[in-house]
Protein backbone atom coordinates (compact mmCIF):
# COMPACT_ATOMS: atom_id res chain seq x y z
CA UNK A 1 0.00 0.00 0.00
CA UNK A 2 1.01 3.23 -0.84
CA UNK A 3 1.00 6.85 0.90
CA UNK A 4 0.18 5.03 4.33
CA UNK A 5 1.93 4.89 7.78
CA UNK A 6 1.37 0.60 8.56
CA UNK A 7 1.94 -0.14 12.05
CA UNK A 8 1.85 -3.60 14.26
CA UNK A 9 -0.59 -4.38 17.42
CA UNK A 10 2.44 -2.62 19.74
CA UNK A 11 4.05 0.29 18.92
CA UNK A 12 6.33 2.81 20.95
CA UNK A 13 6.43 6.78 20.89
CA UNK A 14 8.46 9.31 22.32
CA UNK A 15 6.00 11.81 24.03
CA UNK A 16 6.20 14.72 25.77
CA UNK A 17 7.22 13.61 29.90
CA UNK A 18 3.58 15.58 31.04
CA UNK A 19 1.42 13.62 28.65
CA UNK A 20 2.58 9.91 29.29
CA UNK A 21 -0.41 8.46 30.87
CA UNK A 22 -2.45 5.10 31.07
CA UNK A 23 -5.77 6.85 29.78
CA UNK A 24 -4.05 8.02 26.66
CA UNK A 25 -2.91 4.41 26.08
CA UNK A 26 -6.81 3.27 26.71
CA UNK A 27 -7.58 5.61 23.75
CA UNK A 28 -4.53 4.53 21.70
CA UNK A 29 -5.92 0.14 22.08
CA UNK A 30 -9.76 1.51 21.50
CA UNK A 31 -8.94 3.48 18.54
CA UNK A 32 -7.25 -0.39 17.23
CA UNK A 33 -10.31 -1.94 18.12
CA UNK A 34 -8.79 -3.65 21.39
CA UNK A 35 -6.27 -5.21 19.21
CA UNK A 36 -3.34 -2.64 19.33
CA UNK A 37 -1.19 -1.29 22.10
CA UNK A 38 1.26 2.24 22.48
CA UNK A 39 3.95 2.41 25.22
CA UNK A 40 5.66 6.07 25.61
CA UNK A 41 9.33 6.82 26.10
CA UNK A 42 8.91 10.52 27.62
CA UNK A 43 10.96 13.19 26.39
CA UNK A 44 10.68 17.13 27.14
CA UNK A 45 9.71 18.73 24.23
CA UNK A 46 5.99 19.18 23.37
CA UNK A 47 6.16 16.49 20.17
CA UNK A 48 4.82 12.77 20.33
CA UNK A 49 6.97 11.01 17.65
CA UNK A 50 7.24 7.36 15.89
CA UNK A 51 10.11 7.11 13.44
CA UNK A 52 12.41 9.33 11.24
CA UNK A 53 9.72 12.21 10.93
CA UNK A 54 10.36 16.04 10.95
CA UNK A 55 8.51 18.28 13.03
CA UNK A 56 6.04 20.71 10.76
CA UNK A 57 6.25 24.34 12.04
CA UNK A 58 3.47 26.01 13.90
CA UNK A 59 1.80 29.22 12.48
CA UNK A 60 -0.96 29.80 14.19
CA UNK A 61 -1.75 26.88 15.42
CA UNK A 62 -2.25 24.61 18.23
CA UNK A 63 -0.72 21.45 16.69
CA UNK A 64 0.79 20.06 13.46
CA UNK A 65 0.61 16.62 12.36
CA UNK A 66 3.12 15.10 9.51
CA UNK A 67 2.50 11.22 9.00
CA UNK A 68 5.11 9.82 6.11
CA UNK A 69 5.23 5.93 5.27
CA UNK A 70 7.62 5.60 8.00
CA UNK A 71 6.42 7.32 10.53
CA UNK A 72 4.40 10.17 12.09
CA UNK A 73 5.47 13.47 14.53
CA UNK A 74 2.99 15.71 16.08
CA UNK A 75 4.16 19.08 17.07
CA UNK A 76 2.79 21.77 19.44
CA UNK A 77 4.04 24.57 21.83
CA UNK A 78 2.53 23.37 24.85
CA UNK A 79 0.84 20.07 26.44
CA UNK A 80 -2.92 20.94 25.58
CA UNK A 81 -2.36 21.16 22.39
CA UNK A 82 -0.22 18.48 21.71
CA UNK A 83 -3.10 16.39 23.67
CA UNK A 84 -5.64 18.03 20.55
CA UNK A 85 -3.35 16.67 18.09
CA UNK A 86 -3.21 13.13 19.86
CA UNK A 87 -6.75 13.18 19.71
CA UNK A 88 -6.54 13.88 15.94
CA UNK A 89 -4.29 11.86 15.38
CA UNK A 90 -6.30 8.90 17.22
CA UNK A 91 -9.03 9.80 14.37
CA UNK A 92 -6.67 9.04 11.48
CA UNK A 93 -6.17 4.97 12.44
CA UNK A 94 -7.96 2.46 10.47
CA UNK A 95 -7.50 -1.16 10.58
CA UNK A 96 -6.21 -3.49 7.69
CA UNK A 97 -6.27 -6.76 9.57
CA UNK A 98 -7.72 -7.41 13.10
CA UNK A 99 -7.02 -11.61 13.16
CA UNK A 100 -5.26 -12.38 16.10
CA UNK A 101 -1.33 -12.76 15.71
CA UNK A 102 -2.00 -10.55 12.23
CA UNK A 103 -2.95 -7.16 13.23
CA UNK A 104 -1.89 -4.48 11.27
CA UNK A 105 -3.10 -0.64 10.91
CA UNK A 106 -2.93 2.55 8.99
CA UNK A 107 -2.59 5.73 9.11
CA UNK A 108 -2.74 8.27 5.71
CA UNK A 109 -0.01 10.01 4.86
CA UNK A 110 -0.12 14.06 4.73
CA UNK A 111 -0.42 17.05 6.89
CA UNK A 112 -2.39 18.50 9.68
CA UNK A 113 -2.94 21.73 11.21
CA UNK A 114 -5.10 22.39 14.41
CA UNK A 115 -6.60 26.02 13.96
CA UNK A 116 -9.36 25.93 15.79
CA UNK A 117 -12.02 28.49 14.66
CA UNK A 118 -13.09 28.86 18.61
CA UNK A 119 -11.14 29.07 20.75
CA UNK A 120 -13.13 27.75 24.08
CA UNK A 121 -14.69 24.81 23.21
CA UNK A 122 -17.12 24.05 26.46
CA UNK A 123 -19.79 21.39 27.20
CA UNK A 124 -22.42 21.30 29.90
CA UNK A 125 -23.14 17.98 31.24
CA UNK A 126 -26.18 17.66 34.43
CA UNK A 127 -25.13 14.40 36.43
CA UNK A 128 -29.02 13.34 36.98
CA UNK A 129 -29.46 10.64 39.68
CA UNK A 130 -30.27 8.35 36.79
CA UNK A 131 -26.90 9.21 35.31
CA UNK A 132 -24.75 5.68 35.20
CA UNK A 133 -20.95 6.16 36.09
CA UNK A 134 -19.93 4.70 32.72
CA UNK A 135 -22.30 6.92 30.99
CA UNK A 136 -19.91 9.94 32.98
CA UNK A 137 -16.79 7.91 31.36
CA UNK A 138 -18.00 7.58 28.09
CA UNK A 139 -19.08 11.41 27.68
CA UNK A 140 -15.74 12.88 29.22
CA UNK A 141 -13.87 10.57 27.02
CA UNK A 142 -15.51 12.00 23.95
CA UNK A 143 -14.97 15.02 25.27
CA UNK A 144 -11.72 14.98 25.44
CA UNK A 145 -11.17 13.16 21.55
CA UNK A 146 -13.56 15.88 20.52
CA UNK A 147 -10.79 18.76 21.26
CA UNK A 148 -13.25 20.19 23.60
CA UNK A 149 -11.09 22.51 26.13
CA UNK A 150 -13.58 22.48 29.32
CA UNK A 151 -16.52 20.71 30.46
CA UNK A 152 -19.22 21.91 33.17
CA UNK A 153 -19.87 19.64 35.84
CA UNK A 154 -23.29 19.74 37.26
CA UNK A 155 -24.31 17.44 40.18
CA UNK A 156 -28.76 17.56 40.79
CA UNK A 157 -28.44 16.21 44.02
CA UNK A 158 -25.84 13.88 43.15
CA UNK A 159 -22.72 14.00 44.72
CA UNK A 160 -22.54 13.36 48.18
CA UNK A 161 -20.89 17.03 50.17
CA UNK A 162 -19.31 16.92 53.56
CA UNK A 163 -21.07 20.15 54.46
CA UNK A 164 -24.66 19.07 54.43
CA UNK A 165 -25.61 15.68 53.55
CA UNK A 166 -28.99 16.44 52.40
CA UNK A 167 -27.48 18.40 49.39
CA UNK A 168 -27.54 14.81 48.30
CA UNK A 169 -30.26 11.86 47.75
CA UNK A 170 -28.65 8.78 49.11
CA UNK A 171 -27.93 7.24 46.21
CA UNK A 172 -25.70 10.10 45.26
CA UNK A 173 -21.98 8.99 43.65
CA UNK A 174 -18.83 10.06 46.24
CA UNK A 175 -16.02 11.85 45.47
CA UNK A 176 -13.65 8.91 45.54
CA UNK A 177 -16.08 7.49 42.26
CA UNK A 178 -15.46 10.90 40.33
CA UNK A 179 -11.85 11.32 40.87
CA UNK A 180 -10.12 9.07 38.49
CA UNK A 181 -12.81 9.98 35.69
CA UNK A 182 -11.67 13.74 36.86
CA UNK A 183 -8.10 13.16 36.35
CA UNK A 184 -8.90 10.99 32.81
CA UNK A 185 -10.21 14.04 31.57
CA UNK A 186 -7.32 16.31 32.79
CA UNK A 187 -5.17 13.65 31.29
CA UNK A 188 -6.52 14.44 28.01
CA UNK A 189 -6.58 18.35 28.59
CA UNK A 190 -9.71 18.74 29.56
CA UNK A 191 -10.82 21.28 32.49
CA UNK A 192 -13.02 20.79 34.56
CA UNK A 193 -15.29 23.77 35.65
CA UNK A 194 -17.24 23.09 38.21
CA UNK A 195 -20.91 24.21 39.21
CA UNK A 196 -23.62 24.45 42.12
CA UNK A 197 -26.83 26.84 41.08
CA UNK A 198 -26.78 29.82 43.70
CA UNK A 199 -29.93 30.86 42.75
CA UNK A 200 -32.37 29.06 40.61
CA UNK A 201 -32.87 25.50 40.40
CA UNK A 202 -32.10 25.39 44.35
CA UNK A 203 -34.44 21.68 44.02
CA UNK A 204 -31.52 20.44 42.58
CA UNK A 205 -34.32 18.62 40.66
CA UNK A 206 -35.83 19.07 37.03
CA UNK A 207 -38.54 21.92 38.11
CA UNK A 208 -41.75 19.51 36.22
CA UNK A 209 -41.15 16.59 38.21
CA UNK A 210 -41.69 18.66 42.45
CA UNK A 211 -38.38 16.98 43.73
CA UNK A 212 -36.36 18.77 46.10
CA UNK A 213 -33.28 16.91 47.20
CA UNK A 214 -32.61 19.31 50.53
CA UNK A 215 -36.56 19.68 51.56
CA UNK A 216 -37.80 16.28 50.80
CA UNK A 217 -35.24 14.99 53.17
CA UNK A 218 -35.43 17.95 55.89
CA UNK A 219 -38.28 20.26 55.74
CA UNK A 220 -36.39 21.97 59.07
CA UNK A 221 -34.40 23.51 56.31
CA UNK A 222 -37.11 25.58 54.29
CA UNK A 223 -35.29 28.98 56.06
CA UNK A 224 -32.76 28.09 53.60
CA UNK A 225 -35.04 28.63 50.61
CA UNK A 226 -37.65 31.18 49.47
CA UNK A 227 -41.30 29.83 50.32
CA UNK A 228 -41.64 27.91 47.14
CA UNK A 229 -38.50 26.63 47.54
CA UNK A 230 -37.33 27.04 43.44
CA UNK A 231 -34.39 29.79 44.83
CA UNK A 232 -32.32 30.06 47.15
CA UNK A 233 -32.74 32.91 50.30
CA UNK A 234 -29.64 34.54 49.92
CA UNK A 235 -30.57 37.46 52.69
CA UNK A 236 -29.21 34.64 54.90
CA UNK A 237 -25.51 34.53 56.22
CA UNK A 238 -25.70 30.78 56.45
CA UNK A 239 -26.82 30.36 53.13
CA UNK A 240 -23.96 32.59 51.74
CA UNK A 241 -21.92 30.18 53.82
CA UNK A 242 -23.02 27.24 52.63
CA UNK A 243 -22.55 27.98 49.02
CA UNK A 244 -18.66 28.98 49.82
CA UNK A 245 -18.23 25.57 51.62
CA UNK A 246 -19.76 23.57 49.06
CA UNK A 247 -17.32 25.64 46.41
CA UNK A 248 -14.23 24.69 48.44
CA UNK A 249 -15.40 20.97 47.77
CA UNK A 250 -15.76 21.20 44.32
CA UNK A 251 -12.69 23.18 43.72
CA UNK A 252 -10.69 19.76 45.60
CA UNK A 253 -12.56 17.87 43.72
CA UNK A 254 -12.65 19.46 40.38
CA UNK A 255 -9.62 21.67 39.86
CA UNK A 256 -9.80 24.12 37.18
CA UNK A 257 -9.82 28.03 36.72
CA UNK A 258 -13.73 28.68 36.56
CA UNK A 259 -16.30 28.09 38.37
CA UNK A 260 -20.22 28.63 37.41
CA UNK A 261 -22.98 29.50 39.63
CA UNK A 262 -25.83 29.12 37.51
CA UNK A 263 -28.35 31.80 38.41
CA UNK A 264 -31.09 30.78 35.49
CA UNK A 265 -34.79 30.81 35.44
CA UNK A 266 -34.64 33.02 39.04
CA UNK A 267 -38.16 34.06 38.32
CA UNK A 268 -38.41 36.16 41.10
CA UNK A 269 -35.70 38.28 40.78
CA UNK A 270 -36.76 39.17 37.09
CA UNK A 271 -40.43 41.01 38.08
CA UNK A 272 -41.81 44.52 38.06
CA UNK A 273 -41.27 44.42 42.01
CA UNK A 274 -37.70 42.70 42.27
CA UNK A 275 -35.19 43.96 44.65
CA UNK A 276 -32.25 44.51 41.90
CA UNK A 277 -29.98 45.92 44.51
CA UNK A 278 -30.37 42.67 46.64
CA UNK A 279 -29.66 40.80 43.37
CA UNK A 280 -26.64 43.05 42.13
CA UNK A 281 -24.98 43.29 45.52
CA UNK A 282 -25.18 38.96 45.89
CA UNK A 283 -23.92 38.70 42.53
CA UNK A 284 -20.86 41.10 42.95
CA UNK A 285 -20.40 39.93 46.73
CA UNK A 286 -20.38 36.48 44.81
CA UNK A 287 -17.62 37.32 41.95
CA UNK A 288 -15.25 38.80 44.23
CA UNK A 289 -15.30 35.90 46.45
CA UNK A 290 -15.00 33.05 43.74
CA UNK A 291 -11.87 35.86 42.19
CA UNK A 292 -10.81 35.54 45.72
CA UNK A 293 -10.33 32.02 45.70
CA UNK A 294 -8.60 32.12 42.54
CA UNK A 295 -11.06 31.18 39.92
CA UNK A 296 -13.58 33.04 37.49
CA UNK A 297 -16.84 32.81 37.94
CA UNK A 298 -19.79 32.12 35.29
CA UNK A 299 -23.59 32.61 35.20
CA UNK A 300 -26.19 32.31 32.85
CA UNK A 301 -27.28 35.36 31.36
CA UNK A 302 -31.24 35.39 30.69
CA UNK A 303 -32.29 36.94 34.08
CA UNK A 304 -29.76 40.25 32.84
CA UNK A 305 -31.59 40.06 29.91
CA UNK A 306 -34.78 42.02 29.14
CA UNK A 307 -36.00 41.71 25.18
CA UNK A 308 -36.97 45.32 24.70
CA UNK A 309 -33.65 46.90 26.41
CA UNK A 310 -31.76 44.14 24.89
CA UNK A 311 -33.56 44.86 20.88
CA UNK A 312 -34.77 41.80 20.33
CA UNK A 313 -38.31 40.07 19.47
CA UNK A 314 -39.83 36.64 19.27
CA UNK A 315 -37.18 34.07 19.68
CA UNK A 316 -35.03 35.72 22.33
CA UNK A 317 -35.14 34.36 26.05
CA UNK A 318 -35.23 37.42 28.48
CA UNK A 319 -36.10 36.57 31.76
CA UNK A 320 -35.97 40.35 33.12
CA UNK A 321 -39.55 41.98 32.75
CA UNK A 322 -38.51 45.41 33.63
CA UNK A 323 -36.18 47.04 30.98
CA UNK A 324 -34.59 49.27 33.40
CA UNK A 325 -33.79 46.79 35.85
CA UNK A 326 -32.14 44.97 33.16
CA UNK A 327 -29.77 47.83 32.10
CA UNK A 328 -29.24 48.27 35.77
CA UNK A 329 -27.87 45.30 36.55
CA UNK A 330 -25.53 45.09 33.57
CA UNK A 331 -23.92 48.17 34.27
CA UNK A 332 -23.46 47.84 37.82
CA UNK A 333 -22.27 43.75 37.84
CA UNK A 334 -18.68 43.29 38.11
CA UNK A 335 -16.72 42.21 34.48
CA UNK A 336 -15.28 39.20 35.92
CA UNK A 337 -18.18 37.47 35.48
CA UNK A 338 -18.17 35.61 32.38
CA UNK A 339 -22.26 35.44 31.28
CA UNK A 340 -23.31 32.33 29.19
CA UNK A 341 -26.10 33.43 26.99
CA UNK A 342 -28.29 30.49 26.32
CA UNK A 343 -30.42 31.25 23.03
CA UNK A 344 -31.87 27.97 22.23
CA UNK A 345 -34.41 29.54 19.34
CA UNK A 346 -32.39 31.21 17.79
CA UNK A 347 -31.18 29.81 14.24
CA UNK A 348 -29.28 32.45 13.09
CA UNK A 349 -26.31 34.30 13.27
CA UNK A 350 -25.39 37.07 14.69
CA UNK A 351 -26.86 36.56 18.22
CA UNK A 352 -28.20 39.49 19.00
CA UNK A 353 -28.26 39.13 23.27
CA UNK A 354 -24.53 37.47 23.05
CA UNK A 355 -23.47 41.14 21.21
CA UNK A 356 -25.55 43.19 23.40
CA UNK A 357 -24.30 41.54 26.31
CA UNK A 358 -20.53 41.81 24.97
CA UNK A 359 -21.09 45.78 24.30
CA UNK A 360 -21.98 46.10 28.63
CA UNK A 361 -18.01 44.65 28.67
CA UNK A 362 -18.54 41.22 29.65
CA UNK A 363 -16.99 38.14 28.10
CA UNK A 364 -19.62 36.08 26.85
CA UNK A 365 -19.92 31.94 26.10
CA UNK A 366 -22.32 31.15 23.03
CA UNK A 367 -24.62 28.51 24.74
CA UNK A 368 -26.61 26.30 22.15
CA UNK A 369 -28.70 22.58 22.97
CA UNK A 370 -29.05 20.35 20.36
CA UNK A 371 -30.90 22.01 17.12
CA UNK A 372 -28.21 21.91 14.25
CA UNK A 373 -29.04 25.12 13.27
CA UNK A 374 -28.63 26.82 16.81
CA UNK A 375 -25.17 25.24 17.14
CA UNK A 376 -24.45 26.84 13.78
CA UNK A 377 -25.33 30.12 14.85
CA UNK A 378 -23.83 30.10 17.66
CA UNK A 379 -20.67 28.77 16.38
CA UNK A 380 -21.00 31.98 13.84
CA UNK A 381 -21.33 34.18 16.31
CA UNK A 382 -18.67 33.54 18.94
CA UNK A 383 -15.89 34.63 15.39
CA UNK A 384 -17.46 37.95 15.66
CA UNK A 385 -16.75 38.72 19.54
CA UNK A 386 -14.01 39.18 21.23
CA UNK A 387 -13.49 37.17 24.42
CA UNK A 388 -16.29 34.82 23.39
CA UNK A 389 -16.66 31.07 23.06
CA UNK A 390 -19.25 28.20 22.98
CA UNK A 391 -20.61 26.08 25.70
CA UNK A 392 -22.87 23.42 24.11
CA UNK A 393 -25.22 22.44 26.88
CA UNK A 394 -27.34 18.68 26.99
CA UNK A 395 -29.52 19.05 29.48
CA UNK A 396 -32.05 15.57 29.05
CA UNK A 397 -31.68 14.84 25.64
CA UNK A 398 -28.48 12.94 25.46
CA UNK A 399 -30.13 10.11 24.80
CA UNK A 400 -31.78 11.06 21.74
CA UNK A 401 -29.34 13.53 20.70
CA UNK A 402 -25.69 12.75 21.84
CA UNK A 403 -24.10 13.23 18.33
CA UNK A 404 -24.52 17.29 19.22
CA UNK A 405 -20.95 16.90 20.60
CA UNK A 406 -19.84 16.10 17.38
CA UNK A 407 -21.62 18.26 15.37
CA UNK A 408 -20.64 21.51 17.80
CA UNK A 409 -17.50 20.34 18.47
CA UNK A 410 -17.00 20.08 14.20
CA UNK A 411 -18.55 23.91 13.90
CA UNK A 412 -15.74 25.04 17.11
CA UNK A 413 -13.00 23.11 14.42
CA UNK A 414 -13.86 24.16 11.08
CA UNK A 415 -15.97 27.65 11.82
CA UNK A 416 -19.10 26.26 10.59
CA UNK A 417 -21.87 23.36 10.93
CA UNK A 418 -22.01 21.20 8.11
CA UNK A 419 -25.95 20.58 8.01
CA UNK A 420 -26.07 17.59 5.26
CA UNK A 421 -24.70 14.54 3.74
CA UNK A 422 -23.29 13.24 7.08
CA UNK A 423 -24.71 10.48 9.68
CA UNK A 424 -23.77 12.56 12.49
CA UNK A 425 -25.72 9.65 14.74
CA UNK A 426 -23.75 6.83 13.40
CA UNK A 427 -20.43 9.03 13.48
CA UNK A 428 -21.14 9.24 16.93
CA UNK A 429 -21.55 5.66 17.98
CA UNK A 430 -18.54 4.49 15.68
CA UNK A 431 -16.73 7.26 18.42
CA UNK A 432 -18.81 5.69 21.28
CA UNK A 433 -17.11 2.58 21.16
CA UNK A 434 -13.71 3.52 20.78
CA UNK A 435 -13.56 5.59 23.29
CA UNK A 436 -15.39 3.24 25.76
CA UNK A 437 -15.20 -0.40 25.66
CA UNK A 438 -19.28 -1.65 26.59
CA UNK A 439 -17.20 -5.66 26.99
CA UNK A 440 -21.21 -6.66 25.61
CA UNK A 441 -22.96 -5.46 28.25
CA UNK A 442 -26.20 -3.94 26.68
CA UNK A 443 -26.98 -1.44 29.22
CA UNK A 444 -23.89 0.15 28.88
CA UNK A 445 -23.23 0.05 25.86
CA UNK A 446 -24.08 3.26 23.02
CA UNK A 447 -25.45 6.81 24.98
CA UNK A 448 -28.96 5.12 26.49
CA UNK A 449 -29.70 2.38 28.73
CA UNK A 450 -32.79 1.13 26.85
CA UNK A 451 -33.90 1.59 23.40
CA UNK A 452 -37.46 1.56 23.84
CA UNK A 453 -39.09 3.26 26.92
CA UNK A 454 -42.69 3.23 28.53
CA UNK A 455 -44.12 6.50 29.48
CA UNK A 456 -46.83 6.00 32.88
CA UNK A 457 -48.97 8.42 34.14
């Protein structure tokens, strides 16, 4: 064969000392179907190499990739994104023979360049209490072959804290059972950016089902909540307490340089009647604590948003009912917080609130869900402002719609969603089980635990 790298079941690298790691070898045997194996001699500079193969040189770019018949060498000026070029690399292997005692592989020969057309690449994953820890592995790991740079962790009620237990239902996971799937995605250059809603969503439960993880286990603790119990009272000192102990947990737990509060759907605060000073002076009391403690803090943006201040009609989700509260609050908030502007309606580019937000001086994330044509705009969008990126967010709906990852994380690559002419489902799964071995179980294997489900009433 002609024009391809051919490689054995074992092969051995030279790889940057800070990359050598077993999950990168996991990747490296799922990649060969099971059948092949990668062992790394660690060197300093930031190139993974296999043979007599030059280095390409960077312009403006996070990794280069030149695979010749003997050989390949990936190139980059520092660990993340020689980690992205891995990943690409990973992408490039197909198999010629997979008989035991005959394996053999290839790669195509030519050139790469990793210029991503966003720069932060984020995804938003909600750790339900129906979420399986394999299903955590699986997504993380695609993740991370995706070239995403960060993913949001959020735990509904399930992860168990040391500060209160009933921020937890007992069947919660412990931090010893997210730990190595943590440092798996760190290994891959993946941050993790942790989250805890101090606002909104204070059930820790999906709002149309009642659930309330704190009060259905201790209704002593309704002072902690406002009477409905949907957000959090955060007139009281022991509540602001709380929320910086449970931050110091997640920050041991999770690492990273962000952290995101949430603050969505805070219906409350958004009315005719609402006390915005309360509101500003708990958000900027809140961003120069989490600055404080050495991360930057995130929040959704539709309860700064108000459609008429803001310019925009039918589509656009404002949560703010009173225009000048609204301009208010996005003059007066402190510019370290980064807002996510989640815009799920909106199909196409420019987004208007992500701009209008950006013009009050804040840096702003591009948050789309699953529509094609919403990741599209939003990938459009976040090349026009500075200090911007995109944070696909999944919400429910992975298991009808986990090839989004793909398809955003191919927009954040390439600049723009390719809408036809690809299986973006089957893609998906053929990435599925590379990156996570299912050893036939049927439950685990693919993104759902059933195909066919029975809805009671």
């Amino acid at each position: 064969m002609q024009n391809l790298f051919i490689f054995g079941p074992k092969v051995t690298a030279t790889l940057n000392q800070s990359c050598c790691c077993k999950t990168l070898q996991t990747l490296w045997n799922g990649f060969c179907c099971t059948a092949g194996t990668i062992d790394f001699l660690p060197e300093n500079n930031f190139i993974m190499k296999i043979g007599d193969v030059r280095p390409l040189p960077l312009e403006n770019c996070d990794f280069s990739i030149s695979v010749t018949t003997d050989g390949f060498c990936i190139a980059a000026e520092d660990r993340r994104g020689l980690l992205n070029g891995y990943m690409a690399l990973l992408r490039q292997i197909q198999p010629i023979c997979l008989e035991r005692g005959s394996e053999q592989f290839f790669i195509p020969c030519g050139e790469i360049y990793g210029k991503p057309a966003v720069k932060k690449r984020m995804v938003h994953l909600c750790v339900f209490p129906e979420t399986t820890l394999p299903f955590i592995t699986k997504f993380v790991r695609l993740c991370g072959v995706l070239n995403y740079t960060h993913l949001v962790l959020e735990f509904w009620g399930t992860l168990h804290f040391d500060c209160l237990k009933e921020l937890s239902w007992p069947q919660a996971l412990t931090k010893e059972q997210i730990k190595p799937i943590i440092k798996e995605a760190n290994d891959m250059g993946l941050e993790i950016i942790p989250m805890f809603n101090h606002l909104g969503h204070a059930a820790a439960s999906r709002g149309i089902h009642g659930k309330h993880v704190v009060l259905d286990q201790n209704p002593r603790l309704q002072g902690r909540f406002d009477e409905d119990g949907w957000t959090w009272n955060i007139t009281k000192p022991e509540v602001r307490g709380l929320f910086q102990k449970i931050r110091r947990e997640l920050y041991e737990l999770c690492g990273g340089s962000y952290f995101h509060i949430g603050c969505d759907e805070a219906y409350r605060y958004g009315g005719e009647n609402a006390d915005i000073s309360l509101l500003t002076r708990f958000l900027n009391e809140t961003a120069a604590e989490i600055a404080g403690e050495g991360r930057r803090p995130i929040m959704w943006g539709d309860m700064l948003l108000n459609s008429k201040a803001a310019g925009v009609q039918e589509g656009y989700t404002c949560n703010c009912r009173n225009s000048k509260a609204a301009e208010s609050l996005l003059t007066s908030l402190d510019k370290r917080l980064v807002i996510a502007d989640w815009q799920y309606d909106v199909t196409r580019s420019p987004v208007l609130t992500a701009e209008y937000l950006s013009s009050f001086g804040f840096d702003t994330l591009l948050c789309p869900w699953y529509d094609f044509k919403n990741i599209g705009a939003c990938v459009e969008t976040a090349q026009q402002i500075n200090n911007s990126g995109v944070m696909l967010t999944t919400w429910h709906t992975l298991s009808a719609r986990m090839f989004s990852l793909l398809v955003c994380a191919q927009g954040c690559l390439t600049g723009k969603v390719n809408f036809a002419g690809r299986d973006y489902a089957a893609e998906t799964a053929a990435l599925i089980r590379k990156v996570y071995f299912a050893d036939g179980d049927y439950e685990t294997a693919g993104w759902a635990k059933h195909q066919i489900s029975e809805i009671t009433l």
